[in-house]
Structure formats: C-alpha cells, structure tokens
PDB file of N, CA and C in Angstrom:
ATOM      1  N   UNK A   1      15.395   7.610  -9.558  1.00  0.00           N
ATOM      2  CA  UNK A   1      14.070   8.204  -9.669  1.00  0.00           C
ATOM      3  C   UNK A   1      13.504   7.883 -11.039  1.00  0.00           C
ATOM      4  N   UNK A   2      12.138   7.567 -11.374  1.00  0.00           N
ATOM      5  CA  UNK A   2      11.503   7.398 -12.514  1.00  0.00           C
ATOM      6  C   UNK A   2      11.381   8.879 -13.292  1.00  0.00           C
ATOM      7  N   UNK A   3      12.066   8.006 -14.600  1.00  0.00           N
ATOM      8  CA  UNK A   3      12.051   9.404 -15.512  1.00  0.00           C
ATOM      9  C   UNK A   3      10.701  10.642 -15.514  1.00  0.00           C
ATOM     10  N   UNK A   4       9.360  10.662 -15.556  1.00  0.00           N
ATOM     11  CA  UNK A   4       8.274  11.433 -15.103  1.00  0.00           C
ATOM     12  C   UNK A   4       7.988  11.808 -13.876  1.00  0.00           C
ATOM     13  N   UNK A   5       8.550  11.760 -12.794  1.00  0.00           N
ATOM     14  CA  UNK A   5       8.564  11.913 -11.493  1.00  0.00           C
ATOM     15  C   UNK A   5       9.641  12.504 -10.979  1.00  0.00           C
ATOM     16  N   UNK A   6       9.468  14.227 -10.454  1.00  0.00           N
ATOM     17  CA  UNK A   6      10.608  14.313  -9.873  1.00  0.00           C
ATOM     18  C   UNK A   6      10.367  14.784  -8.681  1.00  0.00           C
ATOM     19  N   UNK A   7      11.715  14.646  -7.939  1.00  0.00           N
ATOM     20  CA  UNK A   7      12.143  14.454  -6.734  1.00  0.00           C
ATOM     21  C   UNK A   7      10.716  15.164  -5.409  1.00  0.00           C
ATOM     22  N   UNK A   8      10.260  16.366  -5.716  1.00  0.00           N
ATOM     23  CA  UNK A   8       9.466  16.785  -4.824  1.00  0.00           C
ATOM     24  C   UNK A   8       8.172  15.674  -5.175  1.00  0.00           C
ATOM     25  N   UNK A   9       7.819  15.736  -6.353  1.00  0.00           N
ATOM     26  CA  UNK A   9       6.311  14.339  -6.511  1.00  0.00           C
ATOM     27  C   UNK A   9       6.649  13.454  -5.641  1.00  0.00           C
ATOM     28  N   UNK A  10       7.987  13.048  -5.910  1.00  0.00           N
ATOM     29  CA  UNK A  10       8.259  11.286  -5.181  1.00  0.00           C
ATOM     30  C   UNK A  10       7.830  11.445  -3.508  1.00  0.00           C
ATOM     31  N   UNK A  11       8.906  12.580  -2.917  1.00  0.00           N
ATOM     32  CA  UNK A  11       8.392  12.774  -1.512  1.00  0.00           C
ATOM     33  C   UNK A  11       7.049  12.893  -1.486  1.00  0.00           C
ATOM     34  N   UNK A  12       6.330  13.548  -1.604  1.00  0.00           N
ATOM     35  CA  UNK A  12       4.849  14.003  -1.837  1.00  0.00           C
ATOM     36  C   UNK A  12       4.091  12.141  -1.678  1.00  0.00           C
ATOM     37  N   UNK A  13       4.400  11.927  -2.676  1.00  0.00           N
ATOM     38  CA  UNK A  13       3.434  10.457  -3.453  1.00  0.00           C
ATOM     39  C   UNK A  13       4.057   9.365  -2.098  1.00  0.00           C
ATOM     40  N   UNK A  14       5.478   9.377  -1.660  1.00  0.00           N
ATOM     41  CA  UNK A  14       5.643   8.306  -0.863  1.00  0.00           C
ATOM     42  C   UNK A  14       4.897   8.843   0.553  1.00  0.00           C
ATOM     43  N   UNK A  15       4.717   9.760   0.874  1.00  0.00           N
ATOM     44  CA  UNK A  15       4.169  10.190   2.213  1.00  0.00           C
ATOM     45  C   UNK A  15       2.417   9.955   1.956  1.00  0.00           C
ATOM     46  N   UNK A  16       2.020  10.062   1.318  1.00  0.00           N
ATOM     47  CA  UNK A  16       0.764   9.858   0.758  1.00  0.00           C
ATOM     48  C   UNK A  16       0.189   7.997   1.454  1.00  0.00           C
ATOM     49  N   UNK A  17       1.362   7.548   0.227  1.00  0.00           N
ATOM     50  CA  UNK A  17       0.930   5.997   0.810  1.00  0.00           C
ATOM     51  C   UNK A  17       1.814   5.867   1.856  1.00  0.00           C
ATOM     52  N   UNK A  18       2.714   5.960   2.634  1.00  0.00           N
ATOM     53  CA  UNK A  18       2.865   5.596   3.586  1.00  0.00           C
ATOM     54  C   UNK A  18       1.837   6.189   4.990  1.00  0.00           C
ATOM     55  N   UNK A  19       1.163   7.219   4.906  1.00  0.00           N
ATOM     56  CA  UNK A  19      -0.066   7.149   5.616  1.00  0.00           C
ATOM     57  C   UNK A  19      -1.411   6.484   5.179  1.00  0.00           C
ATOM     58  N   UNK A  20      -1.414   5.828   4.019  1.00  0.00           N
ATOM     59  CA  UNK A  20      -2.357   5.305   3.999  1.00  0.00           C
ATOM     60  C   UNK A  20      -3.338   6.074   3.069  1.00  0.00           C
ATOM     61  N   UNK A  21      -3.023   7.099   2.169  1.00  0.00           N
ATOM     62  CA  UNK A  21      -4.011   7.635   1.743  1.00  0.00           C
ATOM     63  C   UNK A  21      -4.543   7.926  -0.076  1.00  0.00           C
ATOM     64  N   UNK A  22      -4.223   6.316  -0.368  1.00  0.00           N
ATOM     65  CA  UNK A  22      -3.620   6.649  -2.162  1.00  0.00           C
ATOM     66  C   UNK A  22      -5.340   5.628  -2.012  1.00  0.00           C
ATOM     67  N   UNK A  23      -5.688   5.590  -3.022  1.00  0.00           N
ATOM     68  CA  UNK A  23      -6.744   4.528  -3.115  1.00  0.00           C
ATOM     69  C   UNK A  23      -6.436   3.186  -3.452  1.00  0.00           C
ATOM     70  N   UNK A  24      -6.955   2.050  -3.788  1.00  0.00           N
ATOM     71  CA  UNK A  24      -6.175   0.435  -3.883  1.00  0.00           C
ATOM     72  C   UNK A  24      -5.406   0.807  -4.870  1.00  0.00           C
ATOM     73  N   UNK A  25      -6.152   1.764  -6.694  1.00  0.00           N
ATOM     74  CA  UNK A  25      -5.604   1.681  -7.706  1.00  0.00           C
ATOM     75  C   UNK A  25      -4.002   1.955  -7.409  1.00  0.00           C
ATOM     76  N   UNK A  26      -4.133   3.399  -6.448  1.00  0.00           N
ATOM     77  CA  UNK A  26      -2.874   4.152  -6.615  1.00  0.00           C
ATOM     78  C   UNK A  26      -1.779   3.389  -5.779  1.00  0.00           C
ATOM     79  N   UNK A  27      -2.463   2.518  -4.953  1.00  0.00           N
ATOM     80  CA  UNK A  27      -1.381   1.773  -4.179  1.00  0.00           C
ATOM     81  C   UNK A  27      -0.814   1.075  -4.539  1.00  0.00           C
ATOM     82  N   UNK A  28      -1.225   0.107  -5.433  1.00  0.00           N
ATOM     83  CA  UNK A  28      -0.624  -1.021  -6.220  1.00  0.00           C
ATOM     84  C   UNK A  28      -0.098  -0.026  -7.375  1.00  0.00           C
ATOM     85  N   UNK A  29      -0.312   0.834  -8.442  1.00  0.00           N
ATOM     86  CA  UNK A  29       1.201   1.579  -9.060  1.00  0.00           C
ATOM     87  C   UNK A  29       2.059   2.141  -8.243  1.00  0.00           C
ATOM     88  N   UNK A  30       1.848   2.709  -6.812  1.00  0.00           N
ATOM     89  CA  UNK A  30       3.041   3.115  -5.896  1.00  0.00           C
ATOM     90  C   UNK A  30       3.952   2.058  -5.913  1.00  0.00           C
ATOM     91  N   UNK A  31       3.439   0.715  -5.548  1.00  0.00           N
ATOM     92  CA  UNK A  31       4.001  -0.409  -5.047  1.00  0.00           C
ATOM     93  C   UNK A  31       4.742  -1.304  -6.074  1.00  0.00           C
ATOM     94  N   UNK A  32       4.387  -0.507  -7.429  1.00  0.00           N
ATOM     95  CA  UNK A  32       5.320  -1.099  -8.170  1.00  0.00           C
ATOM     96  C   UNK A  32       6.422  -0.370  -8.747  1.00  0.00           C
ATOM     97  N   UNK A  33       6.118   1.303  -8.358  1.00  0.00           N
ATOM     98  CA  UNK A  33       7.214   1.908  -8.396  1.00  0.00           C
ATOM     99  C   UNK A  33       8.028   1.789  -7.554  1.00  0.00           C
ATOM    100  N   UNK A  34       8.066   1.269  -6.037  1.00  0.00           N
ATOM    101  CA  UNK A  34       8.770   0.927  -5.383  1.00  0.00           C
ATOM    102  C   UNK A  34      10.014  -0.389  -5.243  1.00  0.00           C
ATOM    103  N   UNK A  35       9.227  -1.059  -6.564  1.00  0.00           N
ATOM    104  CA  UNK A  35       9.831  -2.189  -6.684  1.00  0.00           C
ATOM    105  C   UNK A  35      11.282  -1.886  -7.322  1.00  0.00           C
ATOM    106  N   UNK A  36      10.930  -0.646  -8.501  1.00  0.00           N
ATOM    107  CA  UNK A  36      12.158  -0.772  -9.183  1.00  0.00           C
ATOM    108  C   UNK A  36      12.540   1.029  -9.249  1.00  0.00           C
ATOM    109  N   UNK A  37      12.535   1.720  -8.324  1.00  0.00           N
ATOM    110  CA  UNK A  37      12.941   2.977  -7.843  1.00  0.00           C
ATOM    111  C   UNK A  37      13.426   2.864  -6.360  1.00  0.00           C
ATOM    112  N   UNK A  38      14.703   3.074  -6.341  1.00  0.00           N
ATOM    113  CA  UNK A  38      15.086   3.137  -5.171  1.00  0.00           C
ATOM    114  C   UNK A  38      15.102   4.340  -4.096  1.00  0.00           C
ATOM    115  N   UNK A  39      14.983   5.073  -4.773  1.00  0.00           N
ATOM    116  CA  UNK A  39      14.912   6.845  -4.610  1.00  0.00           C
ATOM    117  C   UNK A  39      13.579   6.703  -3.851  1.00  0.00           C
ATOM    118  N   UNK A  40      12.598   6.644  -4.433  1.00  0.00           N
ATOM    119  CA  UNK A  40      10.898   6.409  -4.210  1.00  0.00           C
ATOM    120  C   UNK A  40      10.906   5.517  -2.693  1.00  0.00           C
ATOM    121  N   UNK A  41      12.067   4.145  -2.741  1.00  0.00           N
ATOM    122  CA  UNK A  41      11.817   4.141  -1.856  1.00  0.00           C
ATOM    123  C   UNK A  41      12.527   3.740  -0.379  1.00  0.00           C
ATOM    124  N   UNK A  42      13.438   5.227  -0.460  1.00  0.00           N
ATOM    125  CA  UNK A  42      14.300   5.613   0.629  1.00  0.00           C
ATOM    126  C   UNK A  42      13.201   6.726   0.556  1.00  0.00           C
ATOM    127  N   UNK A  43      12.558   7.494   0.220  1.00  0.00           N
ATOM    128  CA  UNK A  43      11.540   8.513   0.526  1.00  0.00           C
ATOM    129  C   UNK A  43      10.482   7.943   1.647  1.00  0.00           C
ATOM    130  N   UNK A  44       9.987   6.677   0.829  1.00  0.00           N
ATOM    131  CA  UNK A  44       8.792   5.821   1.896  1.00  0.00           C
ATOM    132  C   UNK A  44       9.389   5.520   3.288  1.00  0.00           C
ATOM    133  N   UNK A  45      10.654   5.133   3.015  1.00  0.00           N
ATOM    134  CA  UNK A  45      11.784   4.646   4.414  1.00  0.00           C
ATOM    135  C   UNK A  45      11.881   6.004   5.458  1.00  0.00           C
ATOM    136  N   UNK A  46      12.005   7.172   4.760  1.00  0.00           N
ATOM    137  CA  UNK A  46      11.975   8.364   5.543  1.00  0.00           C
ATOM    138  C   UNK A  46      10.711   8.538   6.392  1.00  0.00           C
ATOM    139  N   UNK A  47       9.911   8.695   5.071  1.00  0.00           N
ATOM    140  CA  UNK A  47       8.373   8.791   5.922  1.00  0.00           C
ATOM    141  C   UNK A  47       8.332   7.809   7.030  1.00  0.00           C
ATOM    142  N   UNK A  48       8.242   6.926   6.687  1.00  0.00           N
ATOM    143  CA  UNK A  48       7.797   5.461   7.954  1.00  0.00           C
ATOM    144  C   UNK A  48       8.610   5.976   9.450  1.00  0.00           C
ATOM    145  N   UNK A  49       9.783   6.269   9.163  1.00  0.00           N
ATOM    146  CA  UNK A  49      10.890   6.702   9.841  1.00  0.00           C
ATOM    147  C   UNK A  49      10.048   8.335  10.826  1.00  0.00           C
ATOM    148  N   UNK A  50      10.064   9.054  10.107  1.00  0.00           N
ATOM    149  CA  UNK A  50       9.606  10.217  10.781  1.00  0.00           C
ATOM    150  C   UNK A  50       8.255   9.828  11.751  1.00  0.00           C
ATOM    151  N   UNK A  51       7.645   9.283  10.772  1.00  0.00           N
ATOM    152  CA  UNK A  51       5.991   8.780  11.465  1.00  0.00           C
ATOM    153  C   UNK A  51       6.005   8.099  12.756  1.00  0.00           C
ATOM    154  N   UNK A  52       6.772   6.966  12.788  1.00  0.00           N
ATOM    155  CA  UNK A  52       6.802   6.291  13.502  1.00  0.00           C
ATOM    156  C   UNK A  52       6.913   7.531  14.831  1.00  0.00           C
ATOM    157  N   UNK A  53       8.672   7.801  14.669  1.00  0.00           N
ATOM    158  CA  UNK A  53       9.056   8.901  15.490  1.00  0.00           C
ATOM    159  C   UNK A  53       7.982  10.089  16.231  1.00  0.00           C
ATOM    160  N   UNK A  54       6.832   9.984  15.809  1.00  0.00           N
ATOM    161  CA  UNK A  54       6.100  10.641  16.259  1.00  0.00           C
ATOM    162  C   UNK A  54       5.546  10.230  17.512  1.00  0.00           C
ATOM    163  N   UNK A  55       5.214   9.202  17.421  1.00  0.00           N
ATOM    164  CA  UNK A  55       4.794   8.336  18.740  1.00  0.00           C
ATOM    165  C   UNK A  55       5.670   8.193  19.964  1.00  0.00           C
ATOM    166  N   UNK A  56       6.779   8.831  19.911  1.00  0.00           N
ATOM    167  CA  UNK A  56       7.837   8.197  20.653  1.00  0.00           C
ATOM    168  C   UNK A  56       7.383   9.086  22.473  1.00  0.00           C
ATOM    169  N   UNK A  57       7.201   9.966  22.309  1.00  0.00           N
ATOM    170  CA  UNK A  57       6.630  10.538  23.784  1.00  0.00           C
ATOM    171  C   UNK A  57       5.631  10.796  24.150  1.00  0.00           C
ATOM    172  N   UNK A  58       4.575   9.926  23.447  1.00  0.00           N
ATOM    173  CA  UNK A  58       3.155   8.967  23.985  1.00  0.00           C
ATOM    174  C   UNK A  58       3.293   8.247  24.660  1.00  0.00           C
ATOM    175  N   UNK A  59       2.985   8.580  26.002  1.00  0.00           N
ATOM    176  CA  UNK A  59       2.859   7.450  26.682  1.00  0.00           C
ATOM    177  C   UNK A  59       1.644   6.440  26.339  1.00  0.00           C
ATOM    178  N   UNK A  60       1.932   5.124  26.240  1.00  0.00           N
ATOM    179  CA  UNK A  60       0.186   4.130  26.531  1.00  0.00           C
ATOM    180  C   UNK A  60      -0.943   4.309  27.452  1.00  0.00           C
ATOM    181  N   UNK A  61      -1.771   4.514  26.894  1.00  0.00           N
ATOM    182  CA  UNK A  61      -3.070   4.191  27.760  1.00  0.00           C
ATOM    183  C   UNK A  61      -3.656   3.025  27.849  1.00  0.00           C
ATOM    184  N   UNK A  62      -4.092   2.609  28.706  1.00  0.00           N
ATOM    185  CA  UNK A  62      -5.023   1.199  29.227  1.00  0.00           C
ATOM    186  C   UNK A  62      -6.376   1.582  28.655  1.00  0.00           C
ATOM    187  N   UNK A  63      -6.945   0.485  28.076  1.00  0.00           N
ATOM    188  CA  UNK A  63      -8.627   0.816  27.378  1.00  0.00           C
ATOM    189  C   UNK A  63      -9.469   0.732  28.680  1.00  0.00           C
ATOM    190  N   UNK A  64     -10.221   1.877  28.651  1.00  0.00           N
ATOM    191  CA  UNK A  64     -11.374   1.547  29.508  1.00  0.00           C
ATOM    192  C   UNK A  64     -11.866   0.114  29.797  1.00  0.00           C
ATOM    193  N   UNK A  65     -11.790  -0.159  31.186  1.00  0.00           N
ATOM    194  CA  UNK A  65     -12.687  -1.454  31.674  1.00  0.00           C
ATOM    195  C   UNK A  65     -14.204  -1.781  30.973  1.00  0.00           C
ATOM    196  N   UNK A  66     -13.761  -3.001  30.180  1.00  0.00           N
ATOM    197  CA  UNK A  66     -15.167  -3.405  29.521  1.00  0.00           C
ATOM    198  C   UNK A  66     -15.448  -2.993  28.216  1.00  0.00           C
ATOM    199  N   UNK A  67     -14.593  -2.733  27.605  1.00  0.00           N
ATOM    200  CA  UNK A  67     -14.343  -1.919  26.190  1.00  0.00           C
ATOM    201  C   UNK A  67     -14.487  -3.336  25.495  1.00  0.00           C
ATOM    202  N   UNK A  68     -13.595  -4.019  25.623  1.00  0.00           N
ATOM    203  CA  UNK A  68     -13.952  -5.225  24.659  1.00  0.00           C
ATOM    204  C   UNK A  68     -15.290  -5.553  24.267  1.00  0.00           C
ATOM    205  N   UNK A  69     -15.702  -5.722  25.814  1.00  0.00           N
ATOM    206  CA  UNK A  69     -17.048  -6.777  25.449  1.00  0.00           C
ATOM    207  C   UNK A  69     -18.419  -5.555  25.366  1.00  0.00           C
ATOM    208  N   UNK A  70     -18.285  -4.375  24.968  1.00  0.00           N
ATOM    209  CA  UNK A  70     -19.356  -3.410  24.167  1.00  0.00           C
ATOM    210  C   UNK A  70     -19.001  -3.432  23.023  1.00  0.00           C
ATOM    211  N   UNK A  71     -17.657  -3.353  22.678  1.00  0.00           N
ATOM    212  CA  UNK A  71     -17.213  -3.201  21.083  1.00  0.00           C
ATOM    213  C   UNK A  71     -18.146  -4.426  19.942  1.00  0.00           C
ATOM    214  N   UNK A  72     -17.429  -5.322  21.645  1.00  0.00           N
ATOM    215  CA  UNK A  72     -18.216  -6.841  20.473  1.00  0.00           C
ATOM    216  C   UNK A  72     -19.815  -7.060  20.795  1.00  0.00           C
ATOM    217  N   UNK A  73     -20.380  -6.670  21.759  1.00  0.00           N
ATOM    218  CA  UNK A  73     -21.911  -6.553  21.847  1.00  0.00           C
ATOM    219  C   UNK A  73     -22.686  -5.727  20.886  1.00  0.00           C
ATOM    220  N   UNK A  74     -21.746  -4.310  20.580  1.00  0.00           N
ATOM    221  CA  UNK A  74     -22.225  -3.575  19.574  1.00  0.00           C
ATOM    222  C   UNK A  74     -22.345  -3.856  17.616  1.00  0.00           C
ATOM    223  N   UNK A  75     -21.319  -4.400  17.631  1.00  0.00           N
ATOM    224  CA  UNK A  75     -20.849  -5.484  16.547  1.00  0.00           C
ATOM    225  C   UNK A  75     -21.744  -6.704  16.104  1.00  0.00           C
ATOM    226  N   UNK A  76     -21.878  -7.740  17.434  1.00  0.00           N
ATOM    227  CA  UNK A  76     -22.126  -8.578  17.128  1.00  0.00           C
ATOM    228  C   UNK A  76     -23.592  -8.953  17.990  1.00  0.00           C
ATOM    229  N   UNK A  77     -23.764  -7.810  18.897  1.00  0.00           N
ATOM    230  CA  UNK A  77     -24.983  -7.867  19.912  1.00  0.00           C
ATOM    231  C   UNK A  77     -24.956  -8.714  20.815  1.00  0.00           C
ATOM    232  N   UNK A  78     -25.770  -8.574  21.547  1.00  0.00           N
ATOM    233  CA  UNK A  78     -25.216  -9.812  23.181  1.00  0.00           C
ATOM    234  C   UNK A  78     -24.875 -10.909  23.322  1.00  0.00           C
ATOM    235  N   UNK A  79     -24.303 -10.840  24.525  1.00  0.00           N
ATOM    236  CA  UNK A  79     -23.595 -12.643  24.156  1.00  0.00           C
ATOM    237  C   UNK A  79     -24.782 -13.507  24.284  1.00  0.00           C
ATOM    238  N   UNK A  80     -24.787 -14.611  23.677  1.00  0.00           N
ATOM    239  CA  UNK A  80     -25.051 -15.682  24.052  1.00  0.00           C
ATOM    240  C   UNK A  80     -25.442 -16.123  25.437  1.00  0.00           C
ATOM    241  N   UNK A  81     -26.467 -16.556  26.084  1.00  0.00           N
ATOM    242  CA  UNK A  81     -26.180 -17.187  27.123  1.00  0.00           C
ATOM    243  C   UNK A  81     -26.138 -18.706  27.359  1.00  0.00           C
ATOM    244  N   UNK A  82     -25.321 -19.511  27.654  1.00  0.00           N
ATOM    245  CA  UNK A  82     -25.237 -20.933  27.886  1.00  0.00           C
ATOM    246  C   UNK A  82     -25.948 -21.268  28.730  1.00  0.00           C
ATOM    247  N   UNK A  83     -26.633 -22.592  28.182  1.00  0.00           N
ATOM    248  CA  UNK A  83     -27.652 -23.151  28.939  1.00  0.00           C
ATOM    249  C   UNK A  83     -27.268 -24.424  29.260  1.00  0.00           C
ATOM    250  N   UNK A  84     -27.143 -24.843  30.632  1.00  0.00           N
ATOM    251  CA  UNK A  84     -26.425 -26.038  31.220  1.00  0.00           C
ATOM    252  C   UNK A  84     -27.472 -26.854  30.889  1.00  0.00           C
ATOM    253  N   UNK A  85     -26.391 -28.062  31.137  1.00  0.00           N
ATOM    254  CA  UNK A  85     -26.970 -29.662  30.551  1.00  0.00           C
ATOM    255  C   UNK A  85     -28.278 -29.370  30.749  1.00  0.00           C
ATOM    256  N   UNK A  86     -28.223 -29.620  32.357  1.00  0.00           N
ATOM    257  CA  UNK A  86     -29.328 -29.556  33.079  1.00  0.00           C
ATOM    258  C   UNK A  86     -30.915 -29.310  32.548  1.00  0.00           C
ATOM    259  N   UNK A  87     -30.835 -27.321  32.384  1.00  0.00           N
ATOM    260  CA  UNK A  87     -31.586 -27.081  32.322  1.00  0.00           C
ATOM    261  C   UNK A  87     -32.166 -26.946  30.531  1.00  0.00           C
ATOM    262  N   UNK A  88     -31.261 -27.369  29.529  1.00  0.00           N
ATOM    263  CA  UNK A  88     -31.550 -28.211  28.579  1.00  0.00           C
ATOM    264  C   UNK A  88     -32.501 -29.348  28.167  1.00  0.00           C
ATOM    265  N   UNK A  89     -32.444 -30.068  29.562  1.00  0.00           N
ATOM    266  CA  UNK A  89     -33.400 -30.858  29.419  1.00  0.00           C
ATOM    267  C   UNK A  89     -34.405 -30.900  30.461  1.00  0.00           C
ATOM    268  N   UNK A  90     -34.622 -29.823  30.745  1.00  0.00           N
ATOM    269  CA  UNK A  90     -36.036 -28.863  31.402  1.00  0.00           C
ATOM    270  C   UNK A  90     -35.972 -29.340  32.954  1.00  0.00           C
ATOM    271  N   UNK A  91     -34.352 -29.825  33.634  1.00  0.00           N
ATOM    272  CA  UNK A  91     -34.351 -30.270  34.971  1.00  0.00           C
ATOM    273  C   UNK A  91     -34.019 -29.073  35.796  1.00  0.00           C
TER     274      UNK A  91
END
C-alpha cells in the first residue's frame, strides 16, 4: 500500500475507477498507482470481480426490431437513397 493511503481509501478509490467514476486527471494517477501498488491493485481485481458477478443472473435480452437503423437515423439522419445507373442518367 502507498505510504498516504490507507487501506479503507484504497478500497474506496479502486471501486471508484473501476466503475468508471474518477475524472481523466484522477484516472491516470489511479493508474499509476496501480502500476507500483499491489495492494491497490488486488482491491481493483476485487471490484472488477464482484461487478462483473453481478450480471451473472441476467438473463440477455434481444434489442428491439429496428433499433439499429433509428439509433443511426437519429445520429446520422436518413439513409441515403441509391440511385441506379439507370435512373442517373435520367432513363
């Protein structure tokens, strides 16, 4: 464990970023306390570990029919329509 950090911070701080919730600054000093604290990060290993475990008696759902192509209409607005050779050249 890093000498200024003890044991309840570390849990605390690794559950933090392992959901995702430190800002870029705090992520990149997490990520370098992780480099050279091993403690810090068998804590993150726990978290990931529990988290994951959460999902385990979710079943999957199938996305609603047609979900894709609103996501990307809404995004990117309607498709395109292709215009054959043909009528390209006004036949």
């Amino acid at each position: 464990m890093t000498d200024d950090i003890n044991t309840e911070d570390e849990m605390v701080l690794a559950a933090e970023y392992a959901l995702g919730l430190s800002s870029p600054a705090e992520e990149s000093a997490i990520e370098d306390l992780l480099a050279v604290d091993p403690e810090l990060w068998d804590h993150y290993a726990e978290w990931i570990e529990s988290f994951a475990n959460l999902t385990d008696d979710v079943a999957p759902v199938a996305p609603p029919a047609g979900l894709k192509e609103r996501v990307n209409e809404a995004l990117f607005g309607p498709p395109e329509t292709k215009q054959s050779l043909f009528s390209r050249f006004g036949l």
